[in-house]
Protein backbone atom coordinates (compact mmCIF):
# COMPACT_ATOMS: atom_id res chain seq x y z
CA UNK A 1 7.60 27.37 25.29
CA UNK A 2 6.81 24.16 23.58
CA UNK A 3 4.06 22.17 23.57
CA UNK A 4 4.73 19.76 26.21
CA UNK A 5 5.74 22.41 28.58
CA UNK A 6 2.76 24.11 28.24
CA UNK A 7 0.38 21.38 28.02
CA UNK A 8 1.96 20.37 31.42
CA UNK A 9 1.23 23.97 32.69
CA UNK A 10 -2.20 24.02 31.83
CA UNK A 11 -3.06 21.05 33.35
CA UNK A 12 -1.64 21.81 36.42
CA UNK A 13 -3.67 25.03 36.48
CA UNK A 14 -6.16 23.61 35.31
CA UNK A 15 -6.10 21.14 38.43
CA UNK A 16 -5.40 23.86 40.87
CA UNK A 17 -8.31 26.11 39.67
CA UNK A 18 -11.18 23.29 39.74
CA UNK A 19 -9.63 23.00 43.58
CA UNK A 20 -10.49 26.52 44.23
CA UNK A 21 -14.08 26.29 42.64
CA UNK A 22 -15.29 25.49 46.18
CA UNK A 23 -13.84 28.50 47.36
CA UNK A 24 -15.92 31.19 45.39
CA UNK A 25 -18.09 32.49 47.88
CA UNK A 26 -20.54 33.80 44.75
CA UNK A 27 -22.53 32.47 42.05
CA UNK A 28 -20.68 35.07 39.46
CA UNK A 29 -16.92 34.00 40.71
CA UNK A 30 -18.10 30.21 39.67
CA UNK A 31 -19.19 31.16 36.72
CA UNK A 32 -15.82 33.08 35.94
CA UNK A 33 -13.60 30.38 37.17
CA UNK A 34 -15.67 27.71 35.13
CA UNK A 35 -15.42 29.97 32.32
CA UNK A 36 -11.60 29.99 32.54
CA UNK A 37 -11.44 26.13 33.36
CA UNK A 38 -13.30 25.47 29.68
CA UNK A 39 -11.20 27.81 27.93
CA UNK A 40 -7.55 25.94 29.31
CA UNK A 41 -9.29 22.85 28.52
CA UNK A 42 -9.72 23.32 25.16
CA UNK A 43 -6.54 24.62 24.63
CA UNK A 44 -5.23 21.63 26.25
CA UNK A 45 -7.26 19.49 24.21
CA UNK A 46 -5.69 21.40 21.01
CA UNK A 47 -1.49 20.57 22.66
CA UNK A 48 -2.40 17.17 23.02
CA UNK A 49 -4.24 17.01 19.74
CA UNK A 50 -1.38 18.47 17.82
CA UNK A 51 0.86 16.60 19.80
CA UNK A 52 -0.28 13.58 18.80
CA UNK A 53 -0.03 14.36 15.19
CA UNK A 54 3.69 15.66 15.55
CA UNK A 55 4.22 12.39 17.18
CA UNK A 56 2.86 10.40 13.97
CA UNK A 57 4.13 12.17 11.55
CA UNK A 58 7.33 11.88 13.15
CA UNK A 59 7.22 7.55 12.98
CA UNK A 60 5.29 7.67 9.60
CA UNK A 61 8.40 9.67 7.76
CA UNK A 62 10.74 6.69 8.65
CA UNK A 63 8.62 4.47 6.86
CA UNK A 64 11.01 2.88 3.78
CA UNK A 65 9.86 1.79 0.70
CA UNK A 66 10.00 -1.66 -1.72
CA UNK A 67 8.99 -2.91 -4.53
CA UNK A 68 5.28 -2.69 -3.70
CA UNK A 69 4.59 0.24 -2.19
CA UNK A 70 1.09 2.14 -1.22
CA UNK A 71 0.34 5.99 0.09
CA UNK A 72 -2.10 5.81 2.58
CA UNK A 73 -3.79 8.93 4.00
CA UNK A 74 -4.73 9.09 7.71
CA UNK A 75 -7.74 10.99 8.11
CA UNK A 76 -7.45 10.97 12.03
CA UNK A 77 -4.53 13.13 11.10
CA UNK A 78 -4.80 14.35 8.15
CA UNK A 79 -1.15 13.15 6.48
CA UNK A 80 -0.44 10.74 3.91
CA UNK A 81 2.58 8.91 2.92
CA UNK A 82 4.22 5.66 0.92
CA UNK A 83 4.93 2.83 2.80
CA UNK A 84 6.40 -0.48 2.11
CA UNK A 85 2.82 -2.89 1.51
CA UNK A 86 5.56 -5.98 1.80
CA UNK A 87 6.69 -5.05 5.12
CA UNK A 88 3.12 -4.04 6.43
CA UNK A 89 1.92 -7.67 5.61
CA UNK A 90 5.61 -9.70 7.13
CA UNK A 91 4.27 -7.48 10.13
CA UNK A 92 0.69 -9.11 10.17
CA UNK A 93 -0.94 -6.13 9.57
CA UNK A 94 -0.80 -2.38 9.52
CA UNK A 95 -1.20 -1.77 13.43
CA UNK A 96 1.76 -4.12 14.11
CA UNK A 97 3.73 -2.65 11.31
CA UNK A 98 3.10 0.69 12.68
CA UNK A 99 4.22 -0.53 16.42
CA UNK A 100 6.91 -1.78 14.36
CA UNK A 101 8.10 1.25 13.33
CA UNK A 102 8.19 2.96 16.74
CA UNK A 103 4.77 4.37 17.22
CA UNK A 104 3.29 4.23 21.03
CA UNK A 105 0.78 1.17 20.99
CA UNK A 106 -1.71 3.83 22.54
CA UNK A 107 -1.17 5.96 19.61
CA UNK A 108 -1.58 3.32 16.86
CA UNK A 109 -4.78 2.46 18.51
CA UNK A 110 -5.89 6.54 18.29
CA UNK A 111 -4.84 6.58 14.68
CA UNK A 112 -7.02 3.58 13.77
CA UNK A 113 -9.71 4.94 15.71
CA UNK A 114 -10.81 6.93 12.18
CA UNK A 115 -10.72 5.77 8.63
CA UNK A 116 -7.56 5.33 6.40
CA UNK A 117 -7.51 4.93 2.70
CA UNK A 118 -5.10 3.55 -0.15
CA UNK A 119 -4.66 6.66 -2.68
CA UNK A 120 -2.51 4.56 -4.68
CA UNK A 121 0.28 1.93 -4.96
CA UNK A 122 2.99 0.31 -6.99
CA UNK A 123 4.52 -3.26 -8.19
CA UNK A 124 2.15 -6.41 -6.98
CA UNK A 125 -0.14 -3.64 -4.48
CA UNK A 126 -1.13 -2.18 -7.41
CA UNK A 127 -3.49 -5.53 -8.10
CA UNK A 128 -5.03 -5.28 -4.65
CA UNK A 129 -5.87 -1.51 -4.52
CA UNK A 130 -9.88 -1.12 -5.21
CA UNK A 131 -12.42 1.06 -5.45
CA UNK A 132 -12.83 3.90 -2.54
CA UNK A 133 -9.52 3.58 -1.19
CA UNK A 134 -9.69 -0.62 0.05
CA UNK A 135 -6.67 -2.48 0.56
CA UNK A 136 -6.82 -6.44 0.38
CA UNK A 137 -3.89 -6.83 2.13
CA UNK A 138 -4.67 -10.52 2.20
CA UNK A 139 -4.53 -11.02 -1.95
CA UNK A 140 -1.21 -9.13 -1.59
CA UNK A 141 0.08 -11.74 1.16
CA UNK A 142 -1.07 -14.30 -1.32
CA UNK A 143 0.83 -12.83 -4.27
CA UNK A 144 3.99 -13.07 -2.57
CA UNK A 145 4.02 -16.29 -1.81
CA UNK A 146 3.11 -17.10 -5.75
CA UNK A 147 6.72 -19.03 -6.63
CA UNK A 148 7.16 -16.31 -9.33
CA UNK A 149 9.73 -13.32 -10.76
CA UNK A 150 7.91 -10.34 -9.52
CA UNK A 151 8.14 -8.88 -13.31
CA UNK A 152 6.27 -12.31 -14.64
CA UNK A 153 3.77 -12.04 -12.17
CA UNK A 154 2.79 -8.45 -12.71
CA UNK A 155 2.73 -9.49 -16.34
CA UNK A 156 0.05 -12.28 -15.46
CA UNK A 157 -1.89 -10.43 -13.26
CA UNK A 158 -2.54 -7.79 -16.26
CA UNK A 159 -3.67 -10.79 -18.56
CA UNK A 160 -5.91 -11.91 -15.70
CA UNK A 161 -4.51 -15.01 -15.22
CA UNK A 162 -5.03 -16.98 -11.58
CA UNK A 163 -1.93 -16.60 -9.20
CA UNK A 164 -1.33 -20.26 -8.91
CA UNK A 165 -1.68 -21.08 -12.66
CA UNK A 166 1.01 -17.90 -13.62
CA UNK A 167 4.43 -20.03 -13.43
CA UNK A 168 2.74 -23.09 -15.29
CA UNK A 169 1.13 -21.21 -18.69
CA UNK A 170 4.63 -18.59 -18.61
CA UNK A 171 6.36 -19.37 -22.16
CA UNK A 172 9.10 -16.67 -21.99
CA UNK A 173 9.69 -12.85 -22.75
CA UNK A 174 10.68 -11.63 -26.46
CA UNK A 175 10.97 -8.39 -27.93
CA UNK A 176 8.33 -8.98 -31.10
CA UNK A 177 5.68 -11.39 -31.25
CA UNK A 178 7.92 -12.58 -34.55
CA UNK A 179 10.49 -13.87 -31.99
CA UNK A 180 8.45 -15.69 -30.02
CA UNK A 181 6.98 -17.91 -33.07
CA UNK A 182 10.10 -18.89 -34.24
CA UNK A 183 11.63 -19.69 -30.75
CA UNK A 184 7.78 -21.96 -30.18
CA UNK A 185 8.57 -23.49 -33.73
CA UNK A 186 12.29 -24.16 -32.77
CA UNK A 187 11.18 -25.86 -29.61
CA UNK A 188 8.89 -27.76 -30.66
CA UNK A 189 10.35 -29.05 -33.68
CA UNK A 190 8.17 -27.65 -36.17
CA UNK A 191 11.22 -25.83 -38.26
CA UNK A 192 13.31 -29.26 -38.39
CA UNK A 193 10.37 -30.16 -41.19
CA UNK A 194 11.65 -27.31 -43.37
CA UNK A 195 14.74 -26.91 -44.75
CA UNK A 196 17.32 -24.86 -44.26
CA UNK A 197 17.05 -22.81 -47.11
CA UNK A 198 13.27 -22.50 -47.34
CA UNK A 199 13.50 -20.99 -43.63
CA UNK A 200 14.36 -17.53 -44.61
CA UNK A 201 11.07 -17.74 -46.71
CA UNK A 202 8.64 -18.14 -43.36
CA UNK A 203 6.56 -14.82 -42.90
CA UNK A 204 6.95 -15.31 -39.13
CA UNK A 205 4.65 -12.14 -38.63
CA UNK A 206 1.92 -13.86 -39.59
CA UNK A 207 2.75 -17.21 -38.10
CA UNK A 208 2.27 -15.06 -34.64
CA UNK A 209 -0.71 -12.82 -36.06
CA UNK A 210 -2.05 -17.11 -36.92
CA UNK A 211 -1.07 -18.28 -33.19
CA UNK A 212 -2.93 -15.19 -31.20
CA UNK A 213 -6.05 -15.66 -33.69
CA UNK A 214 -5.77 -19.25 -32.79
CA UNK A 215 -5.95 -18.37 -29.15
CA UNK A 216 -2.69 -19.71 -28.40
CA UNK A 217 -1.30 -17.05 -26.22
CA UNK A 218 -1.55 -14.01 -24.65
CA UNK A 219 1.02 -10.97 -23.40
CA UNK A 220 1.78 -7.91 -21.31
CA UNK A 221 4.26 -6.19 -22.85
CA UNK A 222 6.68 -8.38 -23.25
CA UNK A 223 5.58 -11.73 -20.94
CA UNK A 224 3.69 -14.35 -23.28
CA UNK A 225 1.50 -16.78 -21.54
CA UNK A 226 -0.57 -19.77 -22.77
CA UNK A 227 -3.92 -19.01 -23.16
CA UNK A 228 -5.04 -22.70 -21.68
């Protein structure tokens, strides 16, 4: 028997048998049928209970996953699982992205009733995951909206730069900090001042080592920013 049958069986007993309650005719038959009343109640309560877990469980493993991603545990229910942080926030939060999904508005609203935590995340959630499990959903909403390659932003974020100012101090991506000073030297015109033949001479290590002393940039990995 499964657990709807028998949670529908044990209600209706359980409905049946408070009905005969006023036909005990003594004190020790109440207490009996009382006694058997709790103990179908509680078993009922531990159906629906598990029920409603099955049911959760069951939406929560259809959640997909992105490029910014976070695993949030349910205490209510005691299950945790990645979901897509991008979709929660194009849902306007996690209740309707949860609704979304398929869950019964009645259950969303049990599931919330308890705490939730982030355990951990990936891509652009990872900046908005803090300290005992909080979520600012509302920085992540923010940093998708920054007018930015998800890479170069992630980059930014790790030099602490400001969102908005990301795009505006980005100077490129190399592979040594040697590349980068002679492209900045190309570009701005600095190696048209030396000739040709003296160029091979330019110790373009510590040009760079000269332009990070200098304050001039900063990186993650290999994203170079102005430091302005």
């Amino acid at each position: 028997m499964n657990i709807e049958s028998r949670a529908a069986d044990l209600r209706t007993s359980i409905k049946l048998m408070t009905g005969d309650l006023c036909y005990c005719k003594t004190r020790a038959q109440v207490a009996s049928l009382r006694e058997t009343i709790r103990q179908r109640e509680e078993e009922l309560k531990r159906l629906e209970d598990q029920a409603f877990i099955n049911r959760c469980v069951a939406v929560l493993d259809t959640a997909g996953m992105g490029e910014h991603n976070v695993y949030i545990h349910w205490f209510r229910i005691d299950y945790g699982c990645w979901i897509d942080a991008e979709e929660v926030v194009n849902a306007g939060g996690l209740s309707d992205y949860l609704e979304s999904l398929g869950m019964e508005p009645a259950d969303v609203a049990e599931l919330m009733t308890q705490d939730w935590d982030c355990q951990d995340a990936e891509g652009l959630a990872s900046h908005c995951l803090h300290k005992y499990g909080s979520f600012d959903w509302k920085a992540l909403e923010e940093l998708l909206e920054v007018d930015c390659e998800p890479e170069v932003l992630a980059a930014g974020l790790a030099c602490e730069i400001a969102p908005e100012e990301i795009q505006d101090r980005y100077m490129g991506s190399w592979d040594s900090d040697e590349d980068m000073a002679m492209e900045q030297w190309e570009e701005g015109g600095l190696l048209e001042a030396i000739p040709a033949s003296a160029r091979g001479y330019i110790d373009w290590q510590a040009v760079a080592r000269d332009m990070e002393l200098n304050g001039e940039f900063v990186r993650s990995g290999t994203y170079y920013f102005r430091n302005c």
